[in-house]
PDB file of N, CA and C in Angstrom:
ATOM      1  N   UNK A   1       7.720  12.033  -5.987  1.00  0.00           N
ATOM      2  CA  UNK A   1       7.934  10.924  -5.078  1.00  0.00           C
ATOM      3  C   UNK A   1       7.242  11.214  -3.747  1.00  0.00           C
ATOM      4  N   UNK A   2       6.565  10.276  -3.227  1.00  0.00           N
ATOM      5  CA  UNK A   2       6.185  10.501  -1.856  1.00  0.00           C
ATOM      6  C   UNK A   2       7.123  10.276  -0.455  1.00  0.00           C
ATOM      7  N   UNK A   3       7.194  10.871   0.557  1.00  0.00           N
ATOM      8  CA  UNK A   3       7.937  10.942   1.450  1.00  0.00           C
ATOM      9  C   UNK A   3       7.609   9.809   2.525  1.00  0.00           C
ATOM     10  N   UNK A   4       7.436   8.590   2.257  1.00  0.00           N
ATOM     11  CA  UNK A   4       7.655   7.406   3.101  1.00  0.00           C
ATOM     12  C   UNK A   4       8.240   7.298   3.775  1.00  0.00           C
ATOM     13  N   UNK A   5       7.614   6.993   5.472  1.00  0.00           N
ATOM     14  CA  UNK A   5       8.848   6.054   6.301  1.00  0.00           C
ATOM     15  C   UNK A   5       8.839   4.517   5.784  1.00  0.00           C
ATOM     16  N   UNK A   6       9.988   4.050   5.687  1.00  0.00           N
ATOM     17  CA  UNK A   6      10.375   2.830   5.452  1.00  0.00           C
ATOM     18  C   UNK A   6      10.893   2.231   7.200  1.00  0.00           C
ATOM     19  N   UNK A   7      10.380   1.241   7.181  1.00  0.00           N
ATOM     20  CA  UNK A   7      10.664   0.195   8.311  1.00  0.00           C
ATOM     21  C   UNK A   7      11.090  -1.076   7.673  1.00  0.00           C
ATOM     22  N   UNK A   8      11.678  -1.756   8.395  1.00  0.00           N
ATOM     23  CA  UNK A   8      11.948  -3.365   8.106  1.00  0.00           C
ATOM     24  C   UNK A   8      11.690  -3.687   9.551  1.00  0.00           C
ATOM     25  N   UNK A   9      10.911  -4.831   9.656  1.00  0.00           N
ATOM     26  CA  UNK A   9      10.913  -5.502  10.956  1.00  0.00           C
ATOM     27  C   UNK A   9      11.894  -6.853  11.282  1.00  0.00           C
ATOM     28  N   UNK A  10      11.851  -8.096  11.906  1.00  0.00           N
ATOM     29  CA  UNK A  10      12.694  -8.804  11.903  1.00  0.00           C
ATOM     30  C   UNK A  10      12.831  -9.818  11.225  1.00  0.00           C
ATOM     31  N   UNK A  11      11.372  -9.917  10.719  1.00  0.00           N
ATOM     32  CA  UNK A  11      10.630 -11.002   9.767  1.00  0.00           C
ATOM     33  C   UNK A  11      11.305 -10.420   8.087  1.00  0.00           C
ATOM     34  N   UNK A  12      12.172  -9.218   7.923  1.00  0.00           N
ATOM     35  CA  UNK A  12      12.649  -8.801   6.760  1.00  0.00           C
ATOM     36  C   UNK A  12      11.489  -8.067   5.934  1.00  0.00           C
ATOM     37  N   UNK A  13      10.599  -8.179   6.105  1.00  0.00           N
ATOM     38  CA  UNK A  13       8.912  -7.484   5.702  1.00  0.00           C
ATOM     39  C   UNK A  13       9.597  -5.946   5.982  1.00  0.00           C
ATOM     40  N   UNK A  14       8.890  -5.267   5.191  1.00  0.00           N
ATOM     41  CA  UNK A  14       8.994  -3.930   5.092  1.00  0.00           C
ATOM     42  C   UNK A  14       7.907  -2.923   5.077  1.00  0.00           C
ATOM     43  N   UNK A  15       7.950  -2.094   5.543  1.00  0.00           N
ATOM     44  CA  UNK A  15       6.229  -1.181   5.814  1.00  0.00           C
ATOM     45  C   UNK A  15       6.272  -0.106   5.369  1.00  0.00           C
ATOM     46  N   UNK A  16       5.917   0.298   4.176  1.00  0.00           N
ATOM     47  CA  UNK A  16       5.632   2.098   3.665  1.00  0.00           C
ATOM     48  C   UNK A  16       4.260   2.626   4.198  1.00  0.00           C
ATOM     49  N   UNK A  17       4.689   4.077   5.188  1.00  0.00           N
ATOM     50  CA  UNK A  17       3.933   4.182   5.979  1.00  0.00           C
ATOM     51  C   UNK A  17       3.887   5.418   4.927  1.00  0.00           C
ATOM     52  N   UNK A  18       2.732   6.110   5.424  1.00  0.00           N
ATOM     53  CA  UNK A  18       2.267   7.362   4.989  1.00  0.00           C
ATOM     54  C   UNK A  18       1.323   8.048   4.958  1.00  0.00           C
ATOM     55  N   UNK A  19       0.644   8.683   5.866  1.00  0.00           N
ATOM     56  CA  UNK A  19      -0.378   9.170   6.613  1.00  0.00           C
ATOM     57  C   UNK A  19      -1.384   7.768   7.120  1.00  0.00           C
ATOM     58  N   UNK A  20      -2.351   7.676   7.016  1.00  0.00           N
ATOM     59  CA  UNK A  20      -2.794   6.697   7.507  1.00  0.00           C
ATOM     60  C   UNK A  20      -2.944   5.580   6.707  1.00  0.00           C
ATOM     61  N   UNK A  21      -1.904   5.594   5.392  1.00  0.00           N
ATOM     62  CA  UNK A  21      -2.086   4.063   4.807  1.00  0.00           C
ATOM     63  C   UNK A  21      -0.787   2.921   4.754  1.00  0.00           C
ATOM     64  N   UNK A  22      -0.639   2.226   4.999  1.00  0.00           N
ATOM     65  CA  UNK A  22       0.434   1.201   5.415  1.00  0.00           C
ATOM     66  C   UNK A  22       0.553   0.466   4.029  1.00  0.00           C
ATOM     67  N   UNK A  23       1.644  -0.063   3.873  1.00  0.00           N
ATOM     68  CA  UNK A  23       1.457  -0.479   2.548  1.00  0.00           C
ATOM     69  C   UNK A  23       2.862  -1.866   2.979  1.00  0.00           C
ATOM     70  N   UNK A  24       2.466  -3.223   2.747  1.00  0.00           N
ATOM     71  CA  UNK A  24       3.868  -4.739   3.138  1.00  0.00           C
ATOM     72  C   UNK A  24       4.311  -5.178   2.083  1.00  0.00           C
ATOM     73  N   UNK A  25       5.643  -4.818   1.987  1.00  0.00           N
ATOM     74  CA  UNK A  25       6.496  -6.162   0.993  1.00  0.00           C
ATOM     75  C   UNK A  25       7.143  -6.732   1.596  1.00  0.00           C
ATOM     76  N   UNK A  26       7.149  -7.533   1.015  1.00  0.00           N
ATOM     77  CA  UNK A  26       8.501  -8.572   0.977  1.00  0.00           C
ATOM     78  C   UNK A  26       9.945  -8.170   0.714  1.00  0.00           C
ATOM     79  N   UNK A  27      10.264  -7.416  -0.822  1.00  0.00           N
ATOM     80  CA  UNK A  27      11.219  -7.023  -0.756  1.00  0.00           C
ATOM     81  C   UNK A  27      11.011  -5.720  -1.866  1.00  0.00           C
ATOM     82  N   UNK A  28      12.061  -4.805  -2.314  1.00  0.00           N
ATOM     83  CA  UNK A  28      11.872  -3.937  -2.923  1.00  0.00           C
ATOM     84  C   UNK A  28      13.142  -3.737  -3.622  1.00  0.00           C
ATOM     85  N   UNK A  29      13.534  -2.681  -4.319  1.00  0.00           N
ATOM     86  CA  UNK A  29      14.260  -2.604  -5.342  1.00  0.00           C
ATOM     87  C   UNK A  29      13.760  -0.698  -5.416  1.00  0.00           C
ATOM     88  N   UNK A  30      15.101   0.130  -6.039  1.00  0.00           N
ATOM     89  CA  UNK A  30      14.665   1.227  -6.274  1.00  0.00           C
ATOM     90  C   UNK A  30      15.135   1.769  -7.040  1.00  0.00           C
ATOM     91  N   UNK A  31      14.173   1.699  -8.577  1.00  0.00           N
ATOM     92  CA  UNK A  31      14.152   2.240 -10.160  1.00  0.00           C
ATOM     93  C   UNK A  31      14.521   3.848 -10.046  1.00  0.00           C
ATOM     94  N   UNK A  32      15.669   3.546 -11.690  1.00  0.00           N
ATOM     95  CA  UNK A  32      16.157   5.015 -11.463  1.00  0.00           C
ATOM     96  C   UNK A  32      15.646   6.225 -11.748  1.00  0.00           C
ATOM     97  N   UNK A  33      13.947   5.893 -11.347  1.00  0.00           N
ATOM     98  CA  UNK A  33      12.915   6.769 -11.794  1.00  0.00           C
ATOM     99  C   UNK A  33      13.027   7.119 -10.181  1.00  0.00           C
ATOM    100  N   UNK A  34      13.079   6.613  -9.168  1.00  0.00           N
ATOM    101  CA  UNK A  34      13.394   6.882  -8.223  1.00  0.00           C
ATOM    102  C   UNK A  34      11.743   5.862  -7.469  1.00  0.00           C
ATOM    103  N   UNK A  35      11.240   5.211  -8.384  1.00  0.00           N
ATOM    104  CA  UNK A  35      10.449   4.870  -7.353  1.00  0.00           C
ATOM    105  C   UNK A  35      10.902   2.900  -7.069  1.00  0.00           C
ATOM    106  N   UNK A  36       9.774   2.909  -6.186  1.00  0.00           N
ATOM    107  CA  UNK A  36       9.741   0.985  -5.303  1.00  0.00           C
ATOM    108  C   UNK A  36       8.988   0.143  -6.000  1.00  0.00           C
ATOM    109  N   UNK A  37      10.298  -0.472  -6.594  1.00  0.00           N
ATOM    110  CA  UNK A  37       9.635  -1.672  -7.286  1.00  0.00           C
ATOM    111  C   UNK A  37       9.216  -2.991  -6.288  1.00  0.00           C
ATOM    112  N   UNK A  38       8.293  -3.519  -6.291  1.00  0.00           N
ATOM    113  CA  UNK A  38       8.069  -4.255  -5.646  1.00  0.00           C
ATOM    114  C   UNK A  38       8.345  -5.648  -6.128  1.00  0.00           C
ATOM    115  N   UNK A  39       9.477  -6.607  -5.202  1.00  0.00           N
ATOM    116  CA  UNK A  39      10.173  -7.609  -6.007  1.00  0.00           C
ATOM    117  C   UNK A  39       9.048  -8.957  -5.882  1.00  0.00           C
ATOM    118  N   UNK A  40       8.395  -8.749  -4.701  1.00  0.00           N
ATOM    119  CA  UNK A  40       7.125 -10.185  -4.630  1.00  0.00           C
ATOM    120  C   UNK A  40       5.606  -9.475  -4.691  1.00  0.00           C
ATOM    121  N   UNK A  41       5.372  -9.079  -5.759  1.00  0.00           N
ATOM    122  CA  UNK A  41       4.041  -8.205  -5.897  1.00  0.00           C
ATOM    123  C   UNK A  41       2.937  -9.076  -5.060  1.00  0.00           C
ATOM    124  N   UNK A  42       3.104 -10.525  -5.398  1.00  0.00           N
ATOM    125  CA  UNK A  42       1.583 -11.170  -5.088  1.00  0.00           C
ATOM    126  C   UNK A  42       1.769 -11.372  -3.562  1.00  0.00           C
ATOM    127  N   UNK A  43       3.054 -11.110  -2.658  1.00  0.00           N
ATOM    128  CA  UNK A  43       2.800 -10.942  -1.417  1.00  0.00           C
ATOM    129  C   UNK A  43       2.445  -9.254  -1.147  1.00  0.00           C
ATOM    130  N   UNK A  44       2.720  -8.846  -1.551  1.00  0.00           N
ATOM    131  CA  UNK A  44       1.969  -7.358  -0.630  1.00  0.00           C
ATOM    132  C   UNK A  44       1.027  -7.133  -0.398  1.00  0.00           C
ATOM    133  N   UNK A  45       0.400  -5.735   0.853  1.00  0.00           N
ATOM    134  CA  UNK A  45      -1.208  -6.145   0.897  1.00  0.00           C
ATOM    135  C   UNK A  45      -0.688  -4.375   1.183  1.00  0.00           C
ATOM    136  N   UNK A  46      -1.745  -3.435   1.575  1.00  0.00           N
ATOM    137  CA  UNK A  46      -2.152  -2.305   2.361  1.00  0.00           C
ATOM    138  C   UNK A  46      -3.233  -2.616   3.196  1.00  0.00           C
ATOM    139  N   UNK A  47      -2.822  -1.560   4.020  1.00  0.00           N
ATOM    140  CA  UNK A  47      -4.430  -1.433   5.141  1.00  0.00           C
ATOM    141  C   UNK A  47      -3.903   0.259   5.691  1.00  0.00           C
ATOM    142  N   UNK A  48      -5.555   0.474   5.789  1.00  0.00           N
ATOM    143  CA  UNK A  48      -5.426   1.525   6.032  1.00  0.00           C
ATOM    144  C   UNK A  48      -6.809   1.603   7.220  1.00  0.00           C
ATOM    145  N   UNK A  49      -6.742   2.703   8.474  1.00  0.00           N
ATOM    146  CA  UNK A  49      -7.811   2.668   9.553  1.00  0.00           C
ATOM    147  C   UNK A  49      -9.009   3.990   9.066  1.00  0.00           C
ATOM    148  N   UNK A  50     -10.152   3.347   9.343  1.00  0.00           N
ATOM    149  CA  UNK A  50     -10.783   4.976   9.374  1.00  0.00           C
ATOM    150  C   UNK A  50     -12.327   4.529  10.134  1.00  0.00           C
ATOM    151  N   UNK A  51     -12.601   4.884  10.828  1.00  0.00           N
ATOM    152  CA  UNK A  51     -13.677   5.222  11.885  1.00  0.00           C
ATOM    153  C   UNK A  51     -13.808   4.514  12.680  1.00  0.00           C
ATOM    154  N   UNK A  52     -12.720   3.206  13.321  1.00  0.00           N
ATOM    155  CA  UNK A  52     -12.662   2.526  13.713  1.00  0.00           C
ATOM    156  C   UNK A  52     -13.157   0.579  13.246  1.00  0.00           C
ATOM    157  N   UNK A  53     -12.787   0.873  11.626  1.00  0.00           N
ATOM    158  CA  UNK A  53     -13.146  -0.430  11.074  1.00  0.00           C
ATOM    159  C   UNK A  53     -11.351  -0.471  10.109  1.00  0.00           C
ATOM    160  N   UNK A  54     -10.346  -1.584  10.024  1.00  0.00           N
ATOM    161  CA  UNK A  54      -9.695  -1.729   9.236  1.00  0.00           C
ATOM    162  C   UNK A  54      -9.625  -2.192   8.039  1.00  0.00           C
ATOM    163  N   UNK A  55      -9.664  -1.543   6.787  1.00  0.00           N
ATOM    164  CA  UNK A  55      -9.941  -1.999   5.642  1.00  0.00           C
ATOM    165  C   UNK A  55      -8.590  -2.411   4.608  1.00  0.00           C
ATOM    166  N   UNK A  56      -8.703  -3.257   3.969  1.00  0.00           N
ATOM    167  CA  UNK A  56      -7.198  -3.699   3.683  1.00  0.00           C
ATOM    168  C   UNK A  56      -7.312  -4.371   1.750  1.00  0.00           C
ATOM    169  N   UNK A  57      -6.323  -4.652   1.207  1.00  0.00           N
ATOM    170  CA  UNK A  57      -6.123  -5.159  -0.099  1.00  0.00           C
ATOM    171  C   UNK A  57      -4.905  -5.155  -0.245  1.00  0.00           C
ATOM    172  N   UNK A  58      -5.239  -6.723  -0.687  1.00  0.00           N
ATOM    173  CA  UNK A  58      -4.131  -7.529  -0.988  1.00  0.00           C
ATOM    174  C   UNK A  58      -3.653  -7.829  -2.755  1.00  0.00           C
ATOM    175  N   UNK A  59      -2.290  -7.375  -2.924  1.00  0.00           N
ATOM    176  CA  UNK A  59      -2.141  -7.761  -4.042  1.00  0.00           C
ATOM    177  C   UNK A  59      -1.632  -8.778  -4.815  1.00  0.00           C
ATOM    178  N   UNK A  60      -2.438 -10.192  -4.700  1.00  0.00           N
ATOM    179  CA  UNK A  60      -2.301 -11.199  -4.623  1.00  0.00           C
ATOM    180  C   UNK A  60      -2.697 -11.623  -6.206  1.00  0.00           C
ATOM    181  N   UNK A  61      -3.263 -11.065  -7.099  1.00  0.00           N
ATOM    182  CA  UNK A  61      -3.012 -10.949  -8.471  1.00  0.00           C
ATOM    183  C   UNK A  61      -2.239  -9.709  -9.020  1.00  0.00           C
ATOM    184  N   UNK A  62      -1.188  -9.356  -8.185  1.00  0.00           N
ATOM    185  CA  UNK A  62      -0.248  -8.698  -9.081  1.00  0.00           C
ATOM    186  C   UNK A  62      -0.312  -7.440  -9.727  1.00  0.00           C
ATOM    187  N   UNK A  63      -1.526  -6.778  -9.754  1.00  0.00           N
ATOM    188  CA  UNK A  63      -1.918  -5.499 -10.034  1.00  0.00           C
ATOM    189  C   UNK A  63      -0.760  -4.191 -10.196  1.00  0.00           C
ATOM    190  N   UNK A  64      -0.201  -4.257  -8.651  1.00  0.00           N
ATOM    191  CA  UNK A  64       0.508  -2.917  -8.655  1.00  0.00           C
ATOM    192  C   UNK A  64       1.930  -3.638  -8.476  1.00  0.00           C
ATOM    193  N   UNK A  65       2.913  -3.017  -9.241  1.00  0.00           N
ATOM    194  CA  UNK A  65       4.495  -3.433  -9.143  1.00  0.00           C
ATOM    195  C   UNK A  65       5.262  -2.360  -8.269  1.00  0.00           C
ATOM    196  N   UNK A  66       4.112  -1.773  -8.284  1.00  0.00           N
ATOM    197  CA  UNK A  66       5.291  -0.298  -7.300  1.00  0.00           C
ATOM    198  C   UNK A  66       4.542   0.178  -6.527  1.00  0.00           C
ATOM    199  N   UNK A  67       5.591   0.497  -5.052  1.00  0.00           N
ATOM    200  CA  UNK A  67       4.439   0.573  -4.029  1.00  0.00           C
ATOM    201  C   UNK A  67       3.871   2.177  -4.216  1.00  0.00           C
ATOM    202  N   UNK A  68       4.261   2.972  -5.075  1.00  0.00           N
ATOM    203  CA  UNK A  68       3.778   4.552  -5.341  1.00  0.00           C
ATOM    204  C   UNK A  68       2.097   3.939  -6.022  1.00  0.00           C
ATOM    205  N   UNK A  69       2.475   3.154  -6.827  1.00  0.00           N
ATOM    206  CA  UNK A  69       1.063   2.467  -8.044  1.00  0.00           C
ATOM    207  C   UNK A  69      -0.283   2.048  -6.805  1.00  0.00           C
ATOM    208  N   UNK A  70       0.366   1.231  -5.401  1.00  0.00           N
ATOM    209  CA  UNK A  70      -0.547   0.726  -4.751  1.00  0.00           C
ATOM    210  C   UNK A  70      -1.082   1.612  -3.926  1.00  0.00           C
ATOM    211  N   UNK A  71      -0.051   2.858  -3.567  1.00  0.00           N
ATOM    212  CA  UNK A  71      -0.465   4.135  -2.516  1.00  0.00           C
ATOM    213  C   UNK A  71      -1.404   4.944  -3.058  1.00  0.00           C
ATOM    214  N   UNK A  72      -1.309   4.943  -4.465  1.00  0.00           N
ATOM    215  CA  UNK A  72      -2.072   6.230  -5.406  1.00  0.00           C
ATOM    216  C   UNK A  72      -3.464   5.372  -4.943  1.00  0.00           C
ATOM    217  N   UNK A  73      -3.689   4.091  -5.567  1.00  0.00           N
ATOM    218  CA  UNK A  73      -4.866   3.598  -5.823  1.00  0.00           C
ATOM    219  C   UNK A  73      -5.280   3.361  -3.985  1.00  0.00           C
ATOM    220  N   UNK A  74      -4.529   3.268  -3.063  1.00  0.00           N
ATOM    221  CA  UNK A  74      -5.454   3.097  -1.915  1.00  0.00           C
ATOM    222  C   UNK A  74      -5.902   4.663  -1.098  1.00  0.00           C
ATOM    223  N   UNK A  75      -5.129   5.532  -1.409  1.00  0.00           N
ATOM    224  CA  UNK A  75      -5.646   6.724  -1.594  1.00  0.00           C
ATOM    225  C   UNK A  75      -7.143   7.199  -1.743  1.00  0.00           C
ATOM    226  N   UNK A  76      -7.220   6.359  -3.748  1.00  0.00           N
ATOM    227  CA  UNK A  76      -8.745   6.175  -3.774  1.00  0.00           C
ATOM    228  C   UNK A  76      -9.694   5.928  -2.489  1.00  0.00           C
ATOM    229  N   UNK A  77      -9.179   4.111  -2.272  1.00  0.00           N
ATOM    230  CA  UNK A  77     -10.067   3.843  -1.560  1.00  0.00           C
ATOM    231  C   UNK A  77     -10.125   4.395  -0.354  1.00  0.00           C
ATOM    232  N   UNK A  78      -9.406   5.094   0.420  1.00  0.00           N
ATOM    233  CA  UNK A  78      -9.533   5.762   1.454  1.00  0.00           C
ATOM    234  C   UNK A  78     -10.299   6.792   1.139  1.00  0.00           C
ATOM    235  N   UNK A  79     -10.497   7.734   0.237  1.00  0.00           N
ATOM    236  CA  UNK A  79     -11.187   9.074   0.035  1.00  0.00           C
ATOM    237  C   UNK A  79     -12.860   8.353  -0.397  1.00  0.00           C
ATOM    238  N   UNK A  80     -12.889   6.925  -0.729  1.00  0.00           N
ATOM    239  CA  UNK A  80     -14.115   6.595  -0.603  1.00  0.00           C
ATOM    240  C   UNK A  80     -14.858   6.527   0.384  1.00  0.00           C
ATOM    241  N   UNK A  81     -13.782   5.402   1.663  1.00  0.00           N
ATOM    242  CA  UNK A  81     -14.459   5.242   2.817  1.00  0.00           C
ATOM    243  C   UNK A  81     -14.724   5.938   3.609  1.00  0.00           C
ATOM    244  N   UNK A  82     -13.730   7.140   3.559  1.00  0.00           N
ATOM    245  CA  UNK A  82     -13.802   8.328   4.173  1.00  0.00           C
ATOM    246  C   UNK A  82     -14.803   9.470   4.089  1.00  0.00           C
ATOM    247  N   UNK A  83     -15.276   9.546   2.785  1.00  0.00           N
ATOM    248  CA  UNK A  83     -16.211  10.421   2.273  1.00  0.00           C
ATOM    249  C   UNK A  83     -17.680  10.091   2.015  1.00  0.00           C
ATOM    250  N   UNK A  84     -17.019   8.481   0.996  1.00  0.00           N
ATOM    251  CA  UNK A  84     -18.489   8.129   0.632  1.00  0.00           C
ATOM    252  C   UNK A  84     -18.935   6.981   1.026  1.00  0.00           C
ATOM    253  N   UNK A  85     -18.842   6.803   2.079  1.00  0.00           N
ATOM    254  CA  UNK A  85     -19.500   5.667   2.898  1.00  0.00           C
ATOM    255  C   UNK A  85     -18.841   4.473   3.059  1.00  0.00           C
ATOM    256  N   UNK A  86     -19.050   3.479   3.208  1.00  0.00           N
ATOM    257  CA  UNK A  86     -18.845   2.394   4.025  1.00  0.00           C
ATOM    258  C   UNK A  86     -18.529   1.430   2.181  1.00  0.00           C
ATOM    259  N   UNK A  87     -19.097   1.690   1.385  1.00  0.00           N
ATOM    260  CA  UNK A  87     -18.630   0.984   0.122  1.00  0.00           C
ATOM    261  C   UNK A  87     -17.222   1.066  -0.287  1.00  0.00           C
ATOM    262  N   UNK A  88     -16.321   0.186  -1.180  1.00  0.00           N
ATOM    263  CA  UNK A  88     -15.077  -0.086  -1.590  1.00  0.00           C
ATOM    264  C   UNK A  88     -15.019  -0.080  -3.222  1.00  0.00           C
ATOM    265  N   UNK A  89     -14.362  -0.026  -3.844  1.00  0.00           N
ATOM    266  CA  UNK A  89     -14.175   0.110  -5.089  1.00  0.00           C
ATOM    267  C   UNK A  89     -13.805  -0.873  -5.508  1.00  0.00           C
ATOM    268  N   UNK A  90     -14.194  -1.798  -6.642  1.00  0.00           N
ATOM    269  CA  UNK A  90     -13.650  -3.629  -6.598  1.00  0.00           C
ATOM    270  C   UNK A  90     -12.196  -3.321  -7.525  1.00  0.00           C
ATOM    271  N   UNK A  91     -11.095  -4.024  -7.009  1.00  0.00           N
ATOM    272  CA  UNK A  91     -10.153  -3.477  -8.168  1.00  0.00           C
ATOM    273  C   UNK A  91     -10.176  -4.712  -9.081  1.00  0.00           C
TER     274      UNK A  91
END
């Protein structure tokens, strides 16, 4: 399991933070696998900062149900932008 801060703001939105990638639901749920199910998949998005450009994905076709599923894969894309240039990985 990863060690997330969890926030809720006032809007009820929720923010899994974790080094520099942010990850928004709507709402969540927590499987007795121990991870975050995500209850409105097609509202969540991530963003994450790196060299002073914000790069972000939205999961608006439903892809990832758990926000561990969306952290792993933006991970990726961070070790892309970070390493290998300015390109993104199409999911």
């Amino acid at each position: 399991m990863y060690p997330f801060t969890i926030k809720k703001d006032s809007a009820g939105e929720f923010t899994f933070e974790l080094g520099d990638i942010s990850i928004k639901v709507m709402g969540y749920t927590t499987s007795s696998d121990g991870k975050h199910q995500i209850l409105y998949p097609e509202q969540a998005y991530a963003v994450f900062y790196s060299r002073g450009h914000v790069y972000g994905v939205a999961n608006n076709i439903n892809l990832f149900t758990t926000v561990e599923e969306f952290y792993e894969n933006m991970l990726v894309q961070l070790d892309i932008v970070k390493n290998g240039g300015e390109k993104v990985l199409a999911l």
